[in-house]
C-alpha atoms as a PDB file:
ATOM      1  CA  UNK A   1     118.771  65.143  88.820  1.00  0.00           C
ATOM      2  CA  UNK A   2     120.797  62.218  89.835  1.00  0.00           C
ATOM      3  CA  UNK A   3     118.919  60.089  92.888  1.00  0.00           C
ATOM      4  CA  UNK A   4     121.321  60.509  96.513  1.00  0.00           C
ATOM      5  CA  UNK A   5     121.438  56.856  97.587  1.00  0.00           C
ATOM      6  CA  UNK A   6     123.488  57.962 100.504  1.00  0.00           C
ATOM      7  CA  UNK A   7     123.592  60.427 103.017  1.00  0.00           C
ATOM      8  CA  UNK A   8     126.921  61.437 105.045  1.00  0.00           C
ATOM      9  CA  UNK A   9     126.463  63.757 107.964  1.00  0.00           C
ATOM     10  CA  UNK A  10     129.299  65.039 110.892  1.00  0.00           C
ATOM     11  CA  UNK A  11     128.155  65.162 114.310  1.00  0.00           C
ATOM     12  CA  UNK A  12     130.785  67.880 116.140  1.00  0.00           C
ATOM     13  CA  UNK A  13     130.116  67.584 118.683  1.00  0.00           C
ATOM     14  CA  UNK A  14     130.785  63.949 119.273  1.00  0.00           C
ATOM     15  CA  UNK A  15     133.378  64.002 116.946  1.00  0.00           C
ATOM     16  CA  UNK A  16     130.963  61.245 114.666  1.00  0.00           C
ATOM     17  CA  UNK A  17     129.426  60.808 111.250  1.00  0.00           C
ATOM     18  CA  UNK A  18     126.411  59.403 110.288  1.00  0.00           C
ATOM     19  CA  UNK A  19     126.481  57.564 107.230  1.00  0.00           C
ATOM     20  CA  UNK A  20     123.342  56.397 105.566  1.00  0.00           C
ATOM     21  CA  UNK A  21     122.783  53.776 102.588  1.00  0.00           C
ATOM     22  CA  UNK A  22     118.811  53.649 101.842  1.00  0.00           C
ATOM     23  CA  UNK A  23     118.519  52.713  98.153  1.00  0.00           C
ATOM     24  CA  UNK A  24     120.305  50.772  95.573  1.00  0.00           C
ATOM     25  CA  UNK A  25     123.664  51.392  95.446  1.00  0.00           C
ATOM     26  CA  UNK A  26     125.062  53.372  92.195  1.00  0.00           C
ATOM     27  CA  UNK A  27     121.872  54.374  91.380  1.00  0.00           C
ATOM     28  CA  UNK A  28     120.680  57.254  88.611  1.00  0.00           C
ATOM     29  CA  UNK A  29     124.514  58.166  88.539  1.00  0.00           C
ATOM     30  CA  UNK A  30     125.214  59.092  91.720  1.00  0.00           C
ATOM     31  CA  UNK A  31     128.661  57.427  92.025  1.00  0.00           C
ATOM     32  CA  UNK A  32     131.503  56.201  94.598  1.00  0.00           C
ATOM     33  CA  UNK A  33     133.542  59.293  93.760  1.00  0.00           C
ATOM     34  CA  UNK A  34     130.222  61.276  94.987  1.00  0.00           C
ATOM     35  CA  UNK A  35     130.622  59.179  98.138  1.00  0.00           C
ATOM     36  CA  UNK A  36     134.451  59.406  98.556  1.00  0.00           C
ATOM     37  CA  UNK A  37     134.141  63.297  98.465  1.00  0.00           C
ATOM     38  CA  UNK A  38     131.300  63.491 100.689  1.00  0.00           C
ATOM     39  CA  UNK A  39     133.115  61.667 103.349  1.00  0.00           C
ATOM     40  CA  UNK A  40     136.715  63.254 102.916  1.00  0.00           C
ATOM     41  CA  UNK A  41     134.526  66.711 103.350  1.00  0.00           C
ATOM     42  CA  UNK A  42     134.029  65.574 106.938  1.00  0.00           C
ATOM     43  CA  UNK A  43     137.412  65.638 108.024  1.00  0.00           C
ATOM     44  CA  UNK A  44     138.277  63.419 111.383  1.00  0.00           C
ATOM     45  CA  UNK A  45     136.043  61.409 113.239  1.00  0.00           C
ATOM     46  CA  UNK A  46     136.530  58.803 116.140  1.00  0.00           C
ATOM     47  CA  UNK A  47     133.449  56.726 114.701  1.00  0.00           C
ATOM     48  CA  UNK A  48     131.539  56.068 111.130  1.00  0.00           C
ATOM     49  CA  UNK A  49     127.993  54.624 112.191  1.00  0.00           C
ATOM     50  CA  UNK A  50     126.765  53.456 108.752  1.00  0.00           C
ATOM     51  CA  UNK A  51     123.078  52.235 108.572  1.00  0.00           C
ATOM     52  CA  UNK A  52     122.505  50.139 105.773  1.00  0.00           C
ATOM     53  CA  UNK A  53     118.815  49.499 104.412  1.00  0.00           C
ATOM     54  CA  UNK A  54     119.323  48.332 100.465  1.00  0.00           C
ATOM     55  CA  UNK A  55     119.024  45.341  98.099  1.00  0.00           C
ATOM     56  CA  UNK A  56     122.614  46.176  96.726  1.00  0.00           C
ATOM     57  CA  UNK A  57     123.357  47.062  93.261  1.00  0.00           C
ATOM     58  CA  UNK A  58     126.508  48.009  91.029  1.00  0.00           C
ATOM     59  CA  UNK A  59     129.088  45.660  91.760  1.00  0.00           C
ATOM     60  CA  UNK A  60     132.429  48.220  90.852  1.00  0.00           C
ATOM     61  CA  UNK A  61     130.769  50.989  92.762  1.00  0.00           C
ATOM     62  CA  UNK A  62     130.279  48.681  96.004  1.00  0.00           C
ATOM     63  CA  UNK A  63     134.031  47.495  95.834  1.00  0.00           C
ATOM     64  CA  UNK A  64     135.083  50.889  95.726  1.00  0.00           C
ATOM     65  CA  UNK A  65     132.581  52.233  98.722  1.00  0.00           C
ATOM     66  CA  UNK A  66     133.847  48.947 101.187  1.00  0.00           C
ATOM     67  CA  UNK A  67     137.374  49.801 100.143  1.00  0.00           C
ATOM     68  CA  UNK A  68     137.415  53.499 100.857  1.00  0.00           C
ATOM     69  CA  UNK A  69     135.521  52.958 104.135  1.00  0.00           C
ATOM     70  CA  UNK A  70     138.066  50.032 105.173  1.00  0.00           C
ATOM     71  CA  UNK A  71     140.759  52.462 104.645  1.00  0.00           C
ATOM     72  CA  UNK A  72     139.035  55.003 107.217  1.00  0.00           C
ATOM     73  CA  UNK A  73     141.108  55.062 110.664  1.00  0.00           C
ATOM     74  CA  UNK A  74     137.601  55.644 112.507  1.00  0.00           C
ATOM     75  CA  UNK A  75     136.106  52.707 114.204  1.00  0.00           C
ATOM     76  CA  UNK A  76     133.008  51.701 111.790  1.00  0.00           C
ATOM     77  CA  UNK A  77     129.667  50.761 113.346  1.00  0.00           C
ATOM     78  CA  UNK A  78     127.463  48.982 110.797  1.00  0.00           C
ATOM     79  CA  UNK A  79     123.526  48.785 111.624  1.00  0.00           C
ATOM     80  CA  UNK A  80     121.674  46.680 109.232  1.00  0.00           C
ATOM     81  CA  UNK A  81     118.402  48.644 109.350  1.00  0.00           C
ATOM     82  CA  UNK A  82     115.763  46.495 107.403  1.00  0.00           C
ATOM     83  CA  UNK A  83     117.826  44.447 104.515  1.00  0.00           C
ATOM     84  CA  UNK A  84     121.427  44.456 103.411  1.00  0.00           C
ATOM     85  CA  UNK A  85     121.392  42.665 100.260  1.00  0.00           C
ATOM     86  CA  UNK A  86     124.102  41.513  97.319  1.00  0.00           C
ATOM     87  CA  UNK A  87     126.878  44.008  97.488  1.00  0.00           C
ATOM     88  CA  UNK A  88     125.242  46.231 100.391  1.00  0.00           C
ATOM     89  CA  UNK A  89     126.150  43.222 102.499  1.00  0.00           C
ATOM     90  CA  UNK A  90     129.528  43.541 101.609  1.00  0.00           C
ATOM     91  CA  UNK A  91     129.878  47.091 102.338  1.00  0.00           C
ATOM     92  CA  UNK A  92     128.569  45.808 105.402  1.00  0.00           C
ATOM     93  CA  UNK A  93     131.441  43.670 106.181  1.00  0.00           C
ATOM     94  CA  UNK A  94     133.675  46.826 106.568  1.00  0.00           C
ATOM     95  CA  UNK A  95     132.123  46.938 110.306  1.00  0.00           C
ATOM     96  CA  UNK A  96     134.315  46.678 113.496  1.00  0.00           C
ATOM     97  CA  UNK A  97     130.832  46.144 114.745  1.00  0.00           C
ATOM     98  CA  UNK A  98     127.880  45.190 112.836  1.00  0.00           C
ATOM     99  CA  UNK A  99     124.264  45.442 114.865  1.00  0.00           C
ATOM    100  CA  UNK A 100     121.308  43.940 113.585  1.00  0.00           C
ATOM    101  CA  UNK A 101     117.613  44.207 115.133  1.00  0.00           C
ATOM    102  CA  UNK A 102     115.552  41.317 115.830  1.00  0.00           C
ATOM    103  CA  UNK A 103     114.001  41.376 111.779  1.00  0.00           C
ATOM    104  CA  UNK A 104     116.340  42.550 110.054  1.00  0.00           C
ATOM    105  CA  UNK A 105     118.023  40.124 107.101  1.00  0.00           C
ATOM    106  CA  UNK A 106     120.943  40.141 105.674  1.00  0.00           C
ATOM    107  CA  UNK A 107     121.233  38.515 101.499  1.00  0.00           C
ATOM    108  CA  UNK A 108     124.648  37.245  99.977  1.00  0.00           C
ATOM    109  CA  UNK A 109     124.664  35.616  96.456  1.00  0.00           C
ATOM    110  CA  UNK A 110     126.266  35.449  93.404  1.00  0.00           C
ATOM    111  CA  UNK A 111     126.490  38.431  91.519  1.00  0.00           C
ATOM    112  CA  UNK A 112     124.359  38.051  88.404  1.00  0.00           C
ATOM    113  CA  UNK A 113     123.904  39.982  85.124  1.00  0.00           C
ATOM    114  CA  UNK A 114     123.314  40.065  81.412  1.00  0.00           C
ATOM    115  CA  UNK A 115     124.712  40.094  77.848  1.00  0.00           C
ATOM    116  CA  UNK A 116     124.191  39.470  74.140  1.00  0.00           C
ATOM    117  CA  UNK A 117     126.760  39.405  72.559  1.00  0.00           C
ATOM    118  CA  UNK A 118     129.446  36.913  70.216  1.00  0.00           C
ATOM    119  CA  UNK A 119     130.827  33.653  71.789  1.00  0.00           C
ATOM    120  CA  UNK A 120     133.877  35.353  73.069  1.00  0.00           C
ATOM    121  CA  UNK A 121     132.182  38.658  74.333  1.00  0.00           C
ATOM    122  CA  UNK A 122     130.366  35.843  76.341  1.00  0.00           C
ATOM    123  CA  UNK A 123     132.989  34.129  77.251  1.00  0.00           C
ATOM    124  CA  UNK A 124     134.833  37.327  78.832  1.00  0.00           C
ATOM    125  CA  UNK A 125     131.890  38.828  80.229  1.00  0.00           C
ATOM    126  CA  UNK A 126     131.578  35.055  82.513  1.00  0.00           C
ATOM    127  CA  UNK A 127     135.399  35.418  83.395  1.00  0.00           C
ATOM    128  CA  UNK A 128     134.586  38.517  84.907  1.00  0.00           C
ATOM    129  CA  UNK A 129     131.347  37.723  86.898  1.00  0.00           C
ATOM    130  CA  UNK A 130     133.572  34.671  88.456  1.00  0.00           C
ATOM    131  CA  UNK A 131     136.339  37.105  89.362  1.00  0.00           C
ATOM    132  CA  UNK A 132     133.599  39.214  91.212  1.00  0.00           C
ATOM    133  CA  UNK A 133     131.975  36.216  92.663  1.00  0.00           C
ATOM    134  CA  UNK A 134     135.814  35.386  93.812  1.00  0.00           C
ATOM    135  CA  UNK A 135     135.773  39.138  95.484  1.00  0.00           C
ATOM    136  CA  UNK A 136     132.999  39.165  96.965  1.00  0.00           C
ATOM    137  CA  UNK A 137     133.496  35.546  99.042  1.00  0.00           C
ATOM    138  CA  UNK A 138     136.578  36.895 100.202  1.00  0.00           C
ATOM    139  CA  UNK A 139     135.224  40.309 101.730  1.00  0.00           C
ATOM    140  CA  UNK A 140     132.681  37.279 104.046  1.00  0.00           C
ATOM    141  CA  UNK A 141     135.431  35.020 104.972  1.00  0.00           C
ATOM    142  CA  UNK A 142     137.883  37.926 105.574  1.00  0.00           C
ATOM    143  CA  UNK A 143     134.876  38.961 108.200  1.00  0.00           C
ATOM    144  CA  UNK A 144     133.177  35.515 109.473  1.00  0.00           C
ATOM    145  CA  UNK A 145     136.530  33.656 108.908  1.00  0.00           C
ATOM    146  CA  UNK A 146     134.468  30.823 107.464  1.00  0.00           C
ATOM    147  CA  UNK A 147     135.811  28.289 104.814  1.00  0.00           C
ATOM    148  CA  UNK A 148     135.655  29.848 101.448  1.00  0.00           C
ATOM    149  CA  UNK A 149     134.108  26.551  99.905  1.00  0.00           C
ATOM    150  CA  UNK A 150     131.230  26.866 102.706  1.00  0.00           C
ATOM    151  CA  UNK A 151     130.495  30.719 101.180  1.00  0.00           C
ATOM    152  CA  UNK A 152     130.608  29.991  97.951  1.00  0.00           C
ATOM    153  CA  UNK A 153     128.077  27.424  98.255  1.00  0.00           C
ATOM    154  CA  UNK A 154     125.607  29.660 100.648  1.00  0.00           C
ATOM    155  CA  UNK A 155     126.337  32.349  97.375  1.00  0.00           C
ATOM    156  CA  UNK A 156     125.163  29.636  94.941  1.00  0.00           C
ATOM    157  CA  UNK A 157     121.909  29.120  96.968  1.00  0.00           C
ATOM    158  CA  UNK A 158     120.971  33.102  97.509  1.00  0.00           C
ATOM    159  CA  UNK A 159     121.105  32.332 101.128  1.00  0.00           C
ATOM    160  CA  UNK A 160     118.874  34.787 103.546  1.00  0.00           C
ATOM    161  CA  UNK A 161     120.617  35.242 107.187  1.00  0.00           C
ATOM    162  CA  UNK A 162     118.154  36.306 109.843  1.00  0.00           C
ATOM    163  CA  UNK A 163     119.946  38.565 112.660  1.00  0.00           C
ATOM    164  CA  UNK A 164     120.601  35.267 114.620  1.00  0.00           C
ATOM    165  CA  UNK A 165     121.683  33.048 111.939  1.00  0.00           C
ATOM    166  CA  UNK A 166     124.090  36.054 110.854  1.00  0.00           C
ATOM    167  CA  UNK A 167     125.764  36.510 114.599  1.00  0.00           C
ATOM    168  CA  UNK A 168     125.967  32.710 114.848  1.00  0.00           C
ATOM    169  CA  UNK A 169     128.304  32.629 111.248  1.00  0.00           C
ATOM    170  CA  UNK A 170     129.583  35.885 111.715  1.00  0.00           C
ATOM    171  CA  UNK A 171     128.569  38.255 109.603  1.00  0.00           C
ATOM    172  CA  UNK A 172     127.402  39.929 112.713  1.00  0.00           C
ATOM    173  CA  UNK A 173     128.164  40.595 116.294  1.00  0.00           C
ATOM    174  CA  UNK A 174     124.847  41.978 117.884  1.00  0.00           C
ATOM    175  CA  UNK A 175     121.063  41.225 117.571  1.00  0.00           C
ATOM    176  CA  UNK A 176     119.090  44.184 118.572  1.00  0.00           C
ATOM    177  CA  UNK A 177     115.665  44.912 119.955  1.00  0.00           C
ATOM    178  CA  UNK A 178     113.185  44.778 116.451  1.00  0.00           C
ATOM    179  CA  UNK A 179     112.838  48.231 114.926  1.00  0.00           C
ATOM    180  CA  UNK A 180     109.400  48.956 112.691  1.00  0.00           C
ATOM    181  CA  UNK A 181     110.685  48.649 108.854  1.00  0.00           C
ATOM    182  CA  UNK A 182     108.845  51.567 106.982  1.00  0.00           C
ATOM    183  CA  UNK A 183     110.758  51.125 103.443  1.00  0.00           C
ATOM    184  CA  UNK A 184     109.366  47.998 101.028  1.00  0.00           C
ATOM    185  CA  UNK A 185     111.957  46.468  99.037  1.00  0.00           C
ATOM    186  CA  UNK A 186     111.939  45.707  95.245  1.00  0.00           C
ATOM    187  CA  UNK A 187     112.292  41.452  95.899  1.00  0.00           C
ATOM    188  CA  UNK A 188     111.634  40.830  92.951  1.00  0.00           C
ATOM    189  CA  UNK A 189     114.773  40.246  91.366  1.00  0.00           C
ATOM    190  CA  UNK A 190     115.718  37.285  94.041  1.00  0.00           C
ATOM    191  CA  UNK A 191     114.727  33.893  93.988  1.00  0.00           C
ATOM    192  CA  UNK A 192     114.445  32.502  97.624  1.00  0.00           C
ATOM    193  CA  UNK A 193     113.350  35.639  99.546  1.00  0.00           C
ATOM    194  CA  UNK A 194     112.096  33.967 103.274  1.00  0.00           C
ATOM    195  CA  UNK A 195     108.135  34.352 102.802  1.00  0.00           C
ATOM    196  CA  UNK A 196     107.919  36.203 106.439  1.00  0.00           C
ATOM    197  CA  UNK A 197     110.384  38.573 104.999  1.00  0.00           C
ATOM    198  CA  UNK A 198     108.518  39.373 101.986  1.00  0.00           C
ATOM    199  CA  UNK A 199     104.859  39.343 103.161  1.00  0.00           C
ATOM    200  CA  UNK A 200     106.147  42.499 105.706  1.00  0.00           C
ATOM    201  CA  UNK A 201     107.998  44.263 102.572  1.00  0.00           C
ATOM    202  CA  UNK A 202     106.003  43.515  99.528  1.00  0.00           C
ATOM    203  CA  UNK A 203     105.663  45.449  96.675  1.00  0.00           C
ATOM    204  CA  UNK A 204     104.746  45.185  93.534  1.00  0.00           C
ATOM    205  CA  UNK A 205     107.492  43.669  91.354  1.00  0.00           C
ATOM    206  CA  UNK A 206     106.175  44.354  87.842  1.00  0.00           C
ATOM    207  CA  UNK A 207     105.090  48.064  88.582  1.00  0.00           C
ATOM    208  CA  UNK A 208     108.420  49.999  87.425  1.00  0.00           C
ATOM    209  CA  UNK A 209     109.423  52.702  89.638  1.00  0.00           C
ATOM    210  CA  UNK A 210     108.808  55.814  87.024  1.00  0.00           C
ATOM    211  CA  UNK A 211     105.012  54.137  87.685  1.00  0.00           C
ATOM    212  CA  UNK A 212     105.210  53.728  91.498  1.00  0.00           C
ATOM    213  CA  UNK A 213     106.223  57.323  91.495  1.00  0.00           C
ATOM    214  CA  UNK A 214     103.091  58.320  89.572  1.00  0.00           C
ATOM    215  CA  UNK A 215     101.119  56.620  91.793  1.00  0.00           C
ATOM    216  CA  UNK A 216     102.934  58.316  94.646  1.00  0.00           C
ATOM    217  CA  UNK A 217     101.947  61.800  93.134  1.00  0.00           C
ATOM    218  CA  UNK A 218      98.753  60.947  92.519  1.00  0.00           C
ATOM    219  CA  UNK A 219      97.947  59.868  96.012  1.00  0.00           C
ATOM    220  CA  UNK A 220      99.625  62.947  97.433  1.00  0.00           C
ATOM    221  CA  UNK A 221     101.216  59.933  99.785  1.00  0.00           C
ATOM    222  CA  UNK A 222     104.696  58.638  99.345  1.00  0.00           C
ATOM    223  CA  UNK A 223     105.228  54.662  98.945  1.00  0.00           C
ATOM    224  CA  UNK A 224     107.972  54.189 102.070  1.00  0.00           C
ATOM    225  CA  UNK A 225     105.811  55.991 105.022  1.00  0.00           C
ATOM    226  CA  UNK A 226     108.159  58.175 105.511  1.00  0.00           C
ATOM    227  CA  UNK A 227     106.405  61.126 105.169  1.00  0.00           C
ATOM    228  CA  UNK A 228     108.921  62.412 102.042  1.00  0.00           C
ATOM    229  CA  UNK A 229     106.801  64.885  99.647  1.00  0.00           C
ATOM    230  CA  UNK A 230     105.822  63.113  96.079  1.00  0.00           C
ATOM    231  CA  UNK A 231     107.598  63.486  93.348  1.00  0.00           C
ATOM    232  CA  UNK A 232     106.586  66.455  90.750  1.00  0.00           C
ATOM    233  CA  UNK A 233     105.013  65.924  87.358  1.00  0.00           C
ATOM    234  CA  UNK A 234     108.000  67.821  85.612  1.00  0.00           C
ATOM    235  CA  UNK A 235     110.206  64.990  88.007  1.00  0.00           C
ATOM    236  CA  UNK A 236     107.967  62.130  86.623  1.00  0.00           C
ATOM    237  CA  UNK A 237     107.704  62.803  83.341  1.00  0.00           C
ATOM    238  CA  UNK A 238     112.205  63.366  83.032  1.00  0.00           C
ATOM    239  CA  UNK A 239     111.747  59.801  84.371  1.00  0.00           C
ATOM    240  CA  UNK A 240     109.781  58.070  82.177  1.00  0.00           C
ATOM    241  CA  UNK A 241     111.464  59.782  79.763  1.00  0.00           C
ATOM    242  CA  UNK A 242     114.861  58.293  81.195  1.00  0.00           C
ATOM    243  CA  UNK A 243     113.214  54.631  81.566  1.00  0.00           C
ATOM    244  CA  UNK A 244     111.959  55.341  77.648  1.00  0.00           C
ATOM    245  CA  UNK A 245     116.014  56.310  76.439  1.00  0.00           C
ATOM    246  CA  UNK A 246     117.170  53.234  78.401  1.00  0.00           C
ATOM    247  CA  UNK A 247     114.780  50.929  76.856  1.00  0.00           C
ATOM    248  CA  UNK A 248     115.427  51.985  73.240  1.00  0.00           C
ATOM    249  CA  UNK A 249     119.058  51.876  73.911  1.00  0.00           C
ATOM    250  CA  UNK A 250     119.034  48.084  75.016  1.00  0.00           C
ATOM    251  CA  UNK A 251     116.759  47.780  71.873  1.00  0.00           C
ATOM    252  CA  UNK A 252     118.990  49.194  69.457  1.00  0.00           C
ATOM    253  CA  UNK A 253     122.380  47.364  71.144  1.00  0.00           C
ATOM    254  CA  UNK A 254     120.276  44.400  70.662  1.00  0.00           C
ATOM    255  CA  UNK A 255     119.373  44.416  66.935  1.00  0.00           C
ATOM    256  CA  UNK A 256     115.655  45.120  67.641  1.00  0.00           C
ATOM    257  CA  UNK A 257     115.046  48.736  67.735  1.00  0.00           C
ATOM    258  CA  UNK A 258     111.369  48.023  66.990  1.00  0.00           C
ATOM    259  CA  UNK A 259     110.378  46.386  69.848  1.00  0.00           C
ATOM    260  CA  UNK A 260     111.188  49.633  71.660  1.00  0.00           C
ATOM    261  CA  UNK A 261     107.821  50.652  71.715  1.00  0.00           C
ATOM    262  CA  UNK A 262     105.724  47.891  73.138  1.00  0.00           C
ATOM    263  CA  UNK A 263     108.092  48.219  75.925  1.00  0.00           C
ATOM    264  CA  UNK A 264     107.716  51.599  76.697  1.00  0.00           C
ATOM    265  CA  UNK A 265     104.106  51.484  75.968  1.00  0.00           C
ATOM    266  CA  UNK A 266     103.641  48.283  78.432  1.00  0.00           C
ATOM    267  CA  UNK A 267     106.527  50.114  81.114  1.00  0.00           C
ATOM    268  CA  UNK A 268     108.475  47.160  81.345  1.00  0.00           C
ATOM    269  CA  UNK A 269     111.302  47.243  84.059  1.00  0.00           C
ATOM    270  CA  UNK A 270     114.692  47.037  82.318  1.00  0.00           C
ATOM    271  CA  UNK A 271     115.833  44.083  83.575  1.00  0.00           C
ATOM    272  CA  UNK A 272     112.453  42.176  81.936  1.00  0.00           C
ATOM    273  CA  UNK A 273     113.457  44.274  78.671  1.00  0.00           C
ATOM    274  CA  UNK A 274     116.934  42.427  78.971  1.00  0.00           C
ATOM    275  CA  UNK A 275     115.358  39.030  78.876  1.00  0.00           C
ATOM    276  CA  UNK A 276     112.649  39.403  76.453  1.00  0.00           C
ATOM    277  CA  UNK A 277     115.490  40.734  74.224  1.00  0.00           C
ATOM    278  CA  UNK A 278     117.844  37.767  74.967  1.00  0.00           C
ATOM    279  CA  UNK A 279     114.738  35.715  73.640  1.00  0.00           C
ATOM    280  CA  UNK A 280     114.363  37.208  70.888  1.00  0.00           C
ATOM    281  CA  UNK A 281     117.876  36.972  69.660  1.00  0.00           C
ATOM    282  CA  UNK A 282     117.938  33.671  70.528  1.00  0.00           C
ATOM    283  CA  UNK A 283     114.964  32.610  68.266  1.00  0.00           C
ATOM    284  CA  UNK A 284     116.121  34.818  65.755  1.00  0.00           C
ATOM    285  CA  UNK A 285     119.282  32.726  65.514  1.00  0.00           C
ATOM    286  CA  UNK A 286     117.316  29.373  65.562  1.00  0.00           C
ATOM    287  CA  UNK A 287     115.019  30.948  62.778  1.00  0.00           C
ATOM    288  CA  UNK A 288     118.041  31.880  60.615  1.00  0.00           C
ATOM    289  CA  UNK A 289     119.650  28.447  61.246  1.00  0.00           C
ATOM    290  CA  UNK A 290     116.531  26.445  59.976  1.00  0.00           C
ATOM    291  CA  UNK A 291     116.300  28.828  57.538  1.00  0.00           C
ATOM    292  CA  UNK A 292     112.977  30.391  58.236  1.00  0.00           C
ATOM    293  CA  UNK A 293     112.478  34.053  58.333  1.00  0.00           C
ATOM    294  CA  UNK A 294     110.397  35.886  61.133  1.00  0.00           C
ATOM    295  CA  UNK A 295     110.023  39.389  63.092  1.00  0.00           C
ATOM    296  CA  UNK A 296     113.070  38.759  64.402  1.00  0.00           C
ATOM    297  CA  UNK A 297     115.101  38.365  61.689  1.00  0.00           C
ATOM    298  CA  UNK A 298     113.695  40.953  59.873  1.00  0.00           C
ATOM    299  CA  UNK A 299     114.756  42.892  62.900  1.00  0.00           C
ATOM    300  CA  UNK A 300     118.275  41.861  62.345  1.00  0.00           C
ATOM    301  CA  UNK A 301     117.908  42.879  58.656  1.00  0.00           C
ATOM    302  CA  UNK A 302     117.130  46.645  59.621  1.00  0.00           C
ATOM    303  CA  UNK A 303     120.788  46.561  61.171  1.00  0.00           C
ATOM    304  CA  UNK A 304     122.089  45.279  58.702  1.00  0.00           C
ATOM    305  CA  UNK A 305     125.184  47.803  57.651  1.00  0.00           C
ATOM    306  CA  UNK A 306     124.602  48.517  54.246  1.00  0.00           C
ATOM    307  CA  UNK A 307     127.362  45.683  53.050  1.00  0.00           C
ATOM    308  CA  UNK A 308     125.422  42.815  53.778  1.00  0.00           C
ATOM    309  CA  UNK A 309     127.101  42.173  56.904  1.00  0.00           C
ATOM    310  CA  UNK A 310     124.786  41.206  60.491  1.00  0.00           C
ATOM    311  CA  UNK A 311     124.741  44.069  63.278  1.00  0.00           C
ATOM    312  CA  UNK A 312     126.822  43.294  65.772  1.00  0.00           C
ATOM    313  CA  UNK A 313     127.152  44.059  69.329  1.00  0.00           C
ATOM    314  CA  UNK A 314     129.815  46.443  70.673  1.00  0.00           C
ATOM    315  CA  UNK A 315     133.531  44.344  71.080  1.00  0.00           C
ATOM    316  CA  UNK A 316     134.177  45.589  74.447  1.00  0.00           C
ATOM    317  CA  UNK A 317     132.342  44.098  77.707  1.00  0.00           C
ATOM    318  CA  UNK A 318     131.478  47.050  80.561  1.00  0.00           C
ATOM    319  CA  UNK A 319     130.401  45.148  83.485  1.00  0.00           C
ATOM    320  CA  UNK A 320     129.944  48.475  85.172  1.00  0.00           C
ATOM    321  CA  UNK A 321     127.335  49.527  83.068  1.00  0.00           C
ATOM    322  CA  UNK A 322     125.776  46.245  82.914  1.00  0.00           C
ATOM    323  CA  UNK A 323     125.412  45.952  86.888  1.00  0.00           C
ATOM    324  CA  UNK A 324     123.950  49.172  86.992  1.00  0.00           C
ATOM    325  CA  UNK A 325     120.995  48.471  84.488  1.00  0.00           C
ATOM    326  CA  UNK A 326     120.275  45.284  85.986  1.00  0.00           C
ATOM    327  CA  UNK A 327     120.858  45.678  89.698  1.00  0.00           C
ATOM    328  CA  UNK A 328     120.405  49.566  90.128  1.00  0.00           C
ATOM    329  CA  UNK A 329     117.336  50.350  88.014  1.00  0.00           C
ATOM    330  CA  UNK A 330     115.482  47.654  87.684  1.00  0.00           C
END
């Protein structure tokens, strides 16, 4: 079953909705269309309160969630519960009033992904994260009404606004009373994360989340405090089944369908799959080049098509599906 990243709920009788984003955002399939329905289901409201408590996640479904909710006539109130990271802080830029308590953070950076691929695959696939990157400034400045130059640069250094720092630029108009964060965030995908921040939300970054659900299970206790009932075995095991599909796919797009199993075996996260596999090709090419042989080439040789030719990667670049492997399950 898909995971519901977002809930959307009508309050009649004060002619509201509640709108709430607590995971990563396109995640397990679960996409803007899902959200665009939901919302149209609740026919008119006066006000949207949105709480937002995510590290981000697929870039296209993002765009299309801050675009639908920007075209909503009801007055949006944005609360940035815990964290509103990458594209979740975007979304939360569609506020006509955005609230954050006292330790709360907001994240923008550039958005960030991977590919292996031919020269001009490459090529394309860079033209399109700088057309993002180009997006996403303007959905800040359109807000803050800073200098584009100035957010660019704070989107080249992963820059982490505390509630103050974020009214003070504009990214928000309120700083609340601190609320008690129960959720921990996956941090381990961002570089600069303030060490305050991440002492209060650790978790552990290499244990994948097919393994933190075990664990979950297991303890008969769920891993955000929130009191939600642990996952079933038959729920578990469709997981690491998923995680084991997705791992042998990236394999087998890759040219090295045999390192599937070490993967799977070790539960590496998919996005450490993606850059043990952009190794690999890499030193694969340098072996071929000096013409040396080695497990990876031999790899290469298993793809080979039959006519002598190498395996090559698909022509056409997705960045869809490439955002949602590496920011929505990793």
């Amino acid at each position: 079953m898909a995971k519901q990243w977002f809930t959307v709920a009508k309050d009649k009788a004060k002619a509201t909705a509640a709108i709430r984003i607590f995971n990563d955002i396109g995640d397990f399939g679960i996409t803007a269309a899902d959200f665009a329905g939901e919302l149209e289901s609740i026919g008119d409201v006066s006000q949207l309160d949105i709480a937002i408590q995510s590290n981000g996640g697929d870039v296209s479904h993002g765009f299309a969630i801050f675009n639908i909710l920007n075209r909503h006539k009801a007055r949006k109130v944005v609360t940035v519960e815990g964290l509103a990271a990458s594209m979740a802080s975007v979304i939360a830029m569609v506020g006509d009033e955005v609230r954050m308590p006292q330790n709360a953070m907001m994240m923008i950076h550039n958005p960030w992904g991977a590919l292996m691929g031919e020269a001009d695959q490459i090529k394309s696939f860079g033209e399109a994260l700088a057309t993002m990157q180009d997006n996403i400034a303007d959905a800040y400045v359109a807000r803050t009404g800073m200098d584009k130059t100035e957010i660019l640069d704070m989107m080249a250094r992963e820059t982490w606004l505390s509630a103050k720092k974020a009214v003070e630029l504009g990214f928000a108009d309120t700083v609340e009373n601190a609320l008690q964060v129960s959720a921990a965030f996956d941090l381990g995908k961002f570089h600069h994360v303030p060490k305050k921040f991440a002492d209060s939300n650790r978790r552990n970054a290499t244990m994948s989340k097919t393994r933190q659900n075990a664990k979950a299970a297991e303890t008969d206790d769920s891993e955000d405090g929130e009191g939600d009932k642990p996952k079933s075995a038959a729920q578990i095991r469709a997981e690491l089944i998923a995680h084991a599909r997705e791992v042998r796919s990236l394999c087998n797009l890759a040219g090295f369908p045999k390192m599937a199993d070490k993967f799977i075996d070790d539960d590496t996260s998919l996005s450490d799959v993606i850059v043990a596999l952009d190794k690999a090709k890499t030193d694969a090419s340098k072996a071929a080049k000096n013409g040396k042989g080695g497990k990876g080439e031999d790899e290469l040789d298993a793809h080979n098509n039959g006519r002598g030719e190498s395996h090559k990667a698909p022509a056409e670049i997705n960045p869809r599906e490439i955002y949602s492997r590496w920011n929505g399950k990793k």
